[in-house]
N, C-alpha and C. Protein backbone atom coordinates (compact mmCIF):
# COMPACT_ATOMS: atom_id res chain seq x y z
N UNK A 1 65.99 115.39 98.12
CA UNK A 1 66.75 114.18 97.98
C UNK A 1 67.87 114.43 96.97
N UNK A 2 69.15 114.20 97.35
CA UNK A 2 70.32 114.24 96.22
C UNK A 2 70.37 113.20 95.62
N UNK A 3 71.01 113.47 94.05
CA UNK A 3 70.62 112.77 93.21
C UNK A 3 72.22 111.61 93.38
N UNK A 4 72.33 110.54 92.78
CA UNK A 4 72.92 109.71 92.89
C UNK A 4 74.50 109.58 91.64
N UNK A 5 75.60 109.85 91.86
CA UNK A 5 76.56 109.91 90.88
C UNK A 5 77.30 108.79 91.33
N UNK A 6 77.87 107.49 90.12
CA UNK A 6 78.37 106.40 90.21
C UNK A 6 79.76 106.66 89.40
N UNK A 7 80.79 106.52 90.34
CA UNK A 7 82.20 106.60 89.49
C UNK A 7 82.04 105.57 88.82
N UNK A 8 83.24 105.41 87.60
CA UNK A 8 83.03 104.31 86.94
C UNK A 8 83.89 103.08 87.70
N UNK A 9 84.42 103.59 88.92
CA UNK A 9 85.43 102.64 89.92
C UNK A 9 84.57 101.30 90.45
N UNK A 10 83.21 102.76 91.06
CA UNK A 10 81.94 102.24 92.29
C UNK A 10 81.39 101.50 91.04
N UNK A 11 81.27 101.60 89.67
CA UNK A 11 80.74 100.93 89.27
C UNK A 11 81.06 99.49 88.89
N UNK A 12 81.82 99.87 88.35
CA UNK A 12 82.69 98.32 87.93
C UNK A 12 82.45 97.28 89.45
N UNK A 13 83.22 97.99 90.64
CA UNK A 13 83.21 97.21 91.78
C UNK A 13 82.23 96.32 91.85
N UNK A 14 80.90 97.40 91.84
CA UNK A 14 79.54 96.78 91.98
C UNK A 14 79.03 95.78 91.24
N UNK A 15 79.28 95.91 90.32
CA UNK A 15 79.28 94.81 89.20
C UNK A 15 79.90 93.34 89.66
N UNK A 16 80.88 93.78 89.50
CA UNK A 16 82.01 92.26 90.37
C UNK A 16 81.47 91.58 91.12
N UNK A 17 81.51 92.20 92.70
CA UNK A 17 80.60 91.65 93.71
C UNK A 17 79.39 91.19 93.40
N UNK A 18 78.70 91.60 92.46
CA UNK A 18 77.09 91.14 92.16
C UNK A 18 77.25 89.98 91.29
N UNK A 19 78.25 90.19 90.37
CA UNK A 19 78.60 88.63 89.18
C UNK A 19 79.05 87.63 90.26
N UNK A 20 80.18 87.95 91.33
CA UNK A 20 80.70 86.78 92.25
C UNK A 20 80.01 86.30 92.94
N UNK A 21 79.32 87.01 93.12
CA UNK A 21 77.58 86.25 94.61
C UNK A 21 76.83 85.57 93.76
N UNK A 22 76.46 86.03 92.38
CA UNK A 22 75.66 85.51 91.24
C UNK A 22 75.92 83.88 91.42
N UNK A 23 77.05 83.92 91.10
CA UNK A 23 77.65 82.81 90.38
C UNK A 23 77.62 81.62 91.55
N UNK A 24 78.11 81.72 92.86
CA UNK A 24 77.30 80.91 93.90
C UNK A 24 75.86 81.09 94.32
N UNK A 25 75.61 82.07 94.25
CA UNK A 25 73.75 81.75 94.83
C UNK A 25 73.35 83.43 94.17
N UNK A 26 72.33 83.47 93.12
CA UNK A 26 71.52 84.12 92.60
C UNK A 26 70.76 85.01 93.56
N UNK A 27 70.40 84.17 94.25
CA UNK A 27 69.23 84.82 95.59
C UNK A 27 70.26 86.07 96.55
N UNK A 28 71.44 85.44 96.50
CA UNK A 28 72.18 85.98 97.48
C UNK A 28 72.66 87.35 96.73
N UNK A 29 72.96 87.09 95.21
CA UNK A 29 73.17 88.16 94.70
C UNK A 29 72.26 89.49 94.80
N UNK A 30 70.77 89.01 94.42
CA UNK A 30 69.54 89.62 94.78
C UNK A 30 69.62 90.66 96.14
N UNK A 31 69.60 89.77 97.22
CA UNK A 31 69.95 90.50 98.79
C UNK A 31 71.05 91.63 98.73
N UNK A 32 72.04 91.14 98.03
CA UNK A 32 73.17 92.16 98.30
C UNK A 32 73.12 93.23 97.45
N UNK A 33 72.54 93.02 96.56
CA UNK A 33 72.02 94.20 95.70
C UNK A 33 71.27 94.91 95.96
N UNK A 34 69.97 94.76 96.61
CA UNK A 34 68.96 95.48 97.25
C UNK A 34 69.49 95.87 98.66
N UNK A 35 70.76 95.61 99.05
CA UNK A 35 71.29 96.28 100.57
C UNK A 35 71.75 97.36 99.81
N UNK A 36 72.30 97.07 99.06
CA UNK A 36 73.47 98.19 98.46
C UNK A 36 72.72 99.51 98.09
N UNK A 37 71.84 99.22 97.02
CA UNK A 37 70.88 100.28 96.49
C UNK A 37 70.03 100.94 97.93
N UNK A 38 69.57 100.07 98.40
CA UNK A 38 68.61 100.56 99.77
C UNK A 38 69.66 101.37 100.76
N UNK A 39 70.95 101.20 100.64
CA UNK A 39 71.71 101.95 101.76
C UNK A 39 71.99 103.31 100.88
N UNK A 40 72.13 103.29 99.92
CA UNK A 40 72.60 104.23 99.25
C UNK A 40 71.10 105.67 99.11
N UNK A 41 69.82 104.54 98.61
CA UNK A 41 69.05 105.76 98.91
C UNK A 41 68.66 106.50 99.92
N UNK A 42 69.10 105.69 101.34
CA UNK A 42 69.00 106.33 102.54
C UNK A 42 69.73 107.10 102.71
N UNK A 43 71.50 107.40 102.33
CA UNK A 43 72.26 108.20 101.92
C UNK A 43 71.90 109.10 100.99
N UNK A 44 70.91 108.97 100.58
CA UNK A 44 70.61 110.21 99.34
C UNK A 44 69.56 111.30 100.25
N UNK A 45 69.09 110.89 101.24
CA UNK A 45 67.80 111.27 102.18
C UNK A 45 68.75 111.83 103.37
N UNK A 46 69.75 111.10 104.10
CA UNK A 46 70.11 111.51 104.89
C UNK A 46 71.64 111.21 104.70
N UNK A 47 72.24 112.26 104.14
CA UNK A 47 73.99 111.51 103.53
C UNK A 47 74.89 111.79 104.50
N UNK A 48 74.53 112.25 105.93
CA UNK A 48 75.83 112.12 107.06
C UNK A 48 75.56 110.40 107.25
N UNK A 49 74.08 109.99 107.36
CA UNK A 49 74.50 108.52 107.98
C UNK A 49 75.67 107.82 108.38
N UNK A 50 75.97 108.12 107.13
CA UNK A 50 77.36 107.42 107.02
C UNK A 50 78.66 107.96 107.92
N UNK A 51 79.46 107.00 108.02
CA UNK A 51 80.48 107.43 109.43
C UNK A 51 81.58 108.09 108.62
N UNK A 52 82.66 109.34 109.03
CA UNK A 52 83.16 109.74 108.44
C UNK A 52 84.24 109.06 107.85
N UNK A 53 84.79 109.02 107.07
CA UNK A 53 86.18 108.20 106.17
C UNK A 53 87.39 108.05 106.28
N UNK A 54 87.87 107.38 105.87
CA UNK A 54 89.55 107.11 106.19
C UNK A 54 90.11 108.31 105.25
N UNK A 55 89.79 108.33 104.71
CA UNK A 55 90.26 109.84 103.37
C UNK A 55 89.59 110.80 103.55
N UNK A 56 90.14 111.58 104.13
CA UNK A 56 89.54 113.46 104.01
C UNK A 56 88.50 113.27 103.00
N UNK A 57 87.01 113.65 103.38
CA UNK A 57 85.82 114.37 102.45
C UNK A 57 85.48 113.13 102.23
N UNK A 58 85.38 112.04 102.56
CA UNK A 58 84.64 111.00 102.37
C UNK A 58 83.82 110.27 103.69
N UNK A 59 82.74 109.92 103.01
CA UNK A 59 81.95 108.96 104.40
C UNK A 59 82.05 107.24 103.63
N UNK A 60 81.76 106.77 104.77
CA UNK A 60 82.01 105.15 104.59
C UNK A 60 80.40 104.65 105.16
N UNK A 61 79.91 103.67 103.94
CA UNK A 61 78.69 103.75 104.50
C UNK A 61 78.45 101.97 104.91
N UNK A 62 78.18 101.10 105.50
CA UNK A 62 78.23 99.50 105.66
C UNK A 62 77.21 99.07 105.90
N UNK A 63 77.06 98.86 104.43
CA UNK A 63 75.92 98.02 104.06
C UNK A 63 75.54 96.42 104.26
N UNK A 64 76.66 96.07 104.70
CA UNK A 64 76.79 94.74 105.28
C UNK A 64 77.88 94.44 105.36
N UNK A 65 77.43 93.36 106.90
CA UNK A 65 78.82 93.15 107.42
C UNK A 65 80.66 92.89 106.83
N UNK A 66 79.86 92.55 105.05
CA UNK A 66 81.22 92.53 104.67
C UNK A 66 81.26 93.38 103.57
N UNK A 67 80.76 94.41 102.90
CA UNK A 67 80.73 95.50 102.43
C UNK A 67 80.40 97.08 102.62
N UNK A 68 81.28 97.91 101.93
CA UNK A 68 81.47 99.19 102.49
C UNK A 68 81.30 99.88 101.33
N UNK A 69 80.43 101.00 101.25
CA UNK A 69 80.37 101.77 100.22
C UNK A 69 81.05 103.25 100.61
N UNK A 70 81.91 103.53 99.99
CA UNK A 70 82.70 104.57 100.20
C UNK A 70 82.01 105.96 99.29
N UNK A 71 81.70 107.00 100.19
CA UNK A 71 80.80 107.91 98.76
C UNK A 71 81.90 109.22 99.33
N UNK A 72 81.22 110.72 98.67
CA UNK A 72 81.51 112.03 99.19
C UNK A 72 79.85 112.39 98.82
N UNK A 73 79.53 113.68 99.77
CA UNK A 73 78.51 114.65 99.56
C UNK A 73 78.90 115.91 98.89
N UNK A 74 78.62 115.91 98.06
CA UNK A 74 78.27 117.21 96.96
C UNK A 74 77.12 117.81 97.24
N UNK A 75 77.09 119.55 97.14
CA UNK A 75 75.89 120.46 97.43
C UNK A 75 74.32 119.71 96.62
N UNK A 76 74.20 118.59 95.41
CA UNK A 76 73.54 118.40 94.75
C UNK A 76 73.36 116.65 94.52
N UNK A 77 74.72 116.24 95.09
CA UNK A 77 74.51 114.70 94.66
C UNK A 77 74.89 113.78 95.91
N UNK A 78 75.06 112.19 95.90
CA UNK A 78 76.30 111.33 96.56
C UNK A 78 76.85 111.04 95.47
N UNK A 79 77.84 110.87 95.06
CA UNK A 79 79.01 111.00 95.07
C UNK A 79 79.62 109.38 95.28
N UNK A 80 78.99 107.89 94.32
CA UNK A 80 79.35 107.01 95.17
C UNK A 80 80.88 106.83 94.31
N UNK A 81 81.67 106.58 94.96
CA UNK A 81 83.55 107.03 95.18
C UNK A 81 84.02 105.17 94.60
N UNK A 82 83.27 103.98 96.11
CA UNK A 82 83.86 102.42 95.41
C UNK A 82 83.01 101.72 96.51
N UNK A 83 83.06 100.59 96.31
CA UNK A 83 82.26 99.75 97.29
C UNK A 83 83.35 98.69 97.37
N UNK A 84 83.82 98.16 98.60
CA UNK A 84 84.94 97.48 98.91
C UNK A 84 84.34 96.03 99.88
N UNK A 85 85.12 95.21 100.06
CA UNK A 85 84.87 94.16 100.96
C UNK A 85 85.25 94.91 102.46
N UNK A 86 84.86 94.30 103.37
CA UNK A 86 85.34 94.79 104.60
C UNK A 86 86.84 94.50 105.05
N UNK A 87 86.97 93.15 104.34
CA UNK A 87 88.99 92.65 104.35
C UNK A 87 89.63 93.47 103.62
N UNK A 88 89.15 94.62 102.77
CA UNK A 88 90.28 94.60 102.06
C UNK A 88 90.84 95.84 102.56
N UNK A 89 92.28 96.27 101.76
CA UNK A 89 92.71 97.51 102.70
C UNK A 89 92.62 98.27 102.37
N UNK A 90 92.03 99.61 102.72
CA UNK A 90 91.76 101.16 102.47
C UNK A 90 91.86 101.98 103.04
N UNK A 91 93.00 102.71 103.40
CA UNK A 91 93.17 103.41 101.73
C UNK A 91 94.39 103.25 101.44
């Protein structure tokens, strides 16, 4: 299993999205947090899952219908890169 590396981009992002869902429904924050983490460790188990990327060396992984976790695979890690809305534009 590769181990898990969080830019400080993917991080912040993650954060955001989890305070903005917070702040209307707690529960909902909960769900989207446990998609996020749960998609990501399946990416740590099996890291092609993910469909290849709009940017050379990256996979795009969609964790729900309106979020996208953008990572790379390293010989040792993922690599998570940003986690985006599905509206927004990338790259």
């Amino acid at each position: 299993m590769l181990k898990l590396i969080w830019k400080a981009e993917a991080e912040h992002q993650f954060n955001d999205i989890v305070g903005y869902i917070e702040a209307l429904s707690p529960d909902g924050a909960k769900r989207i947090t446990r998609l996020i983490l749960d998609g990501l460790n399946r990416a740590r188990n099996f890291p092609h899952i993910g469909r290849p990327g709009r940017v050379a060396g990256t996979r795009e992984l969609i964790v729900h219908p309106n979020y996208i976790v953008i990572y790379r695979i390293t010989p040792d890690a993922i690599d998570v890169l940003r986690i985006l809305h599905a509206r927004q534009l990338y790259p």
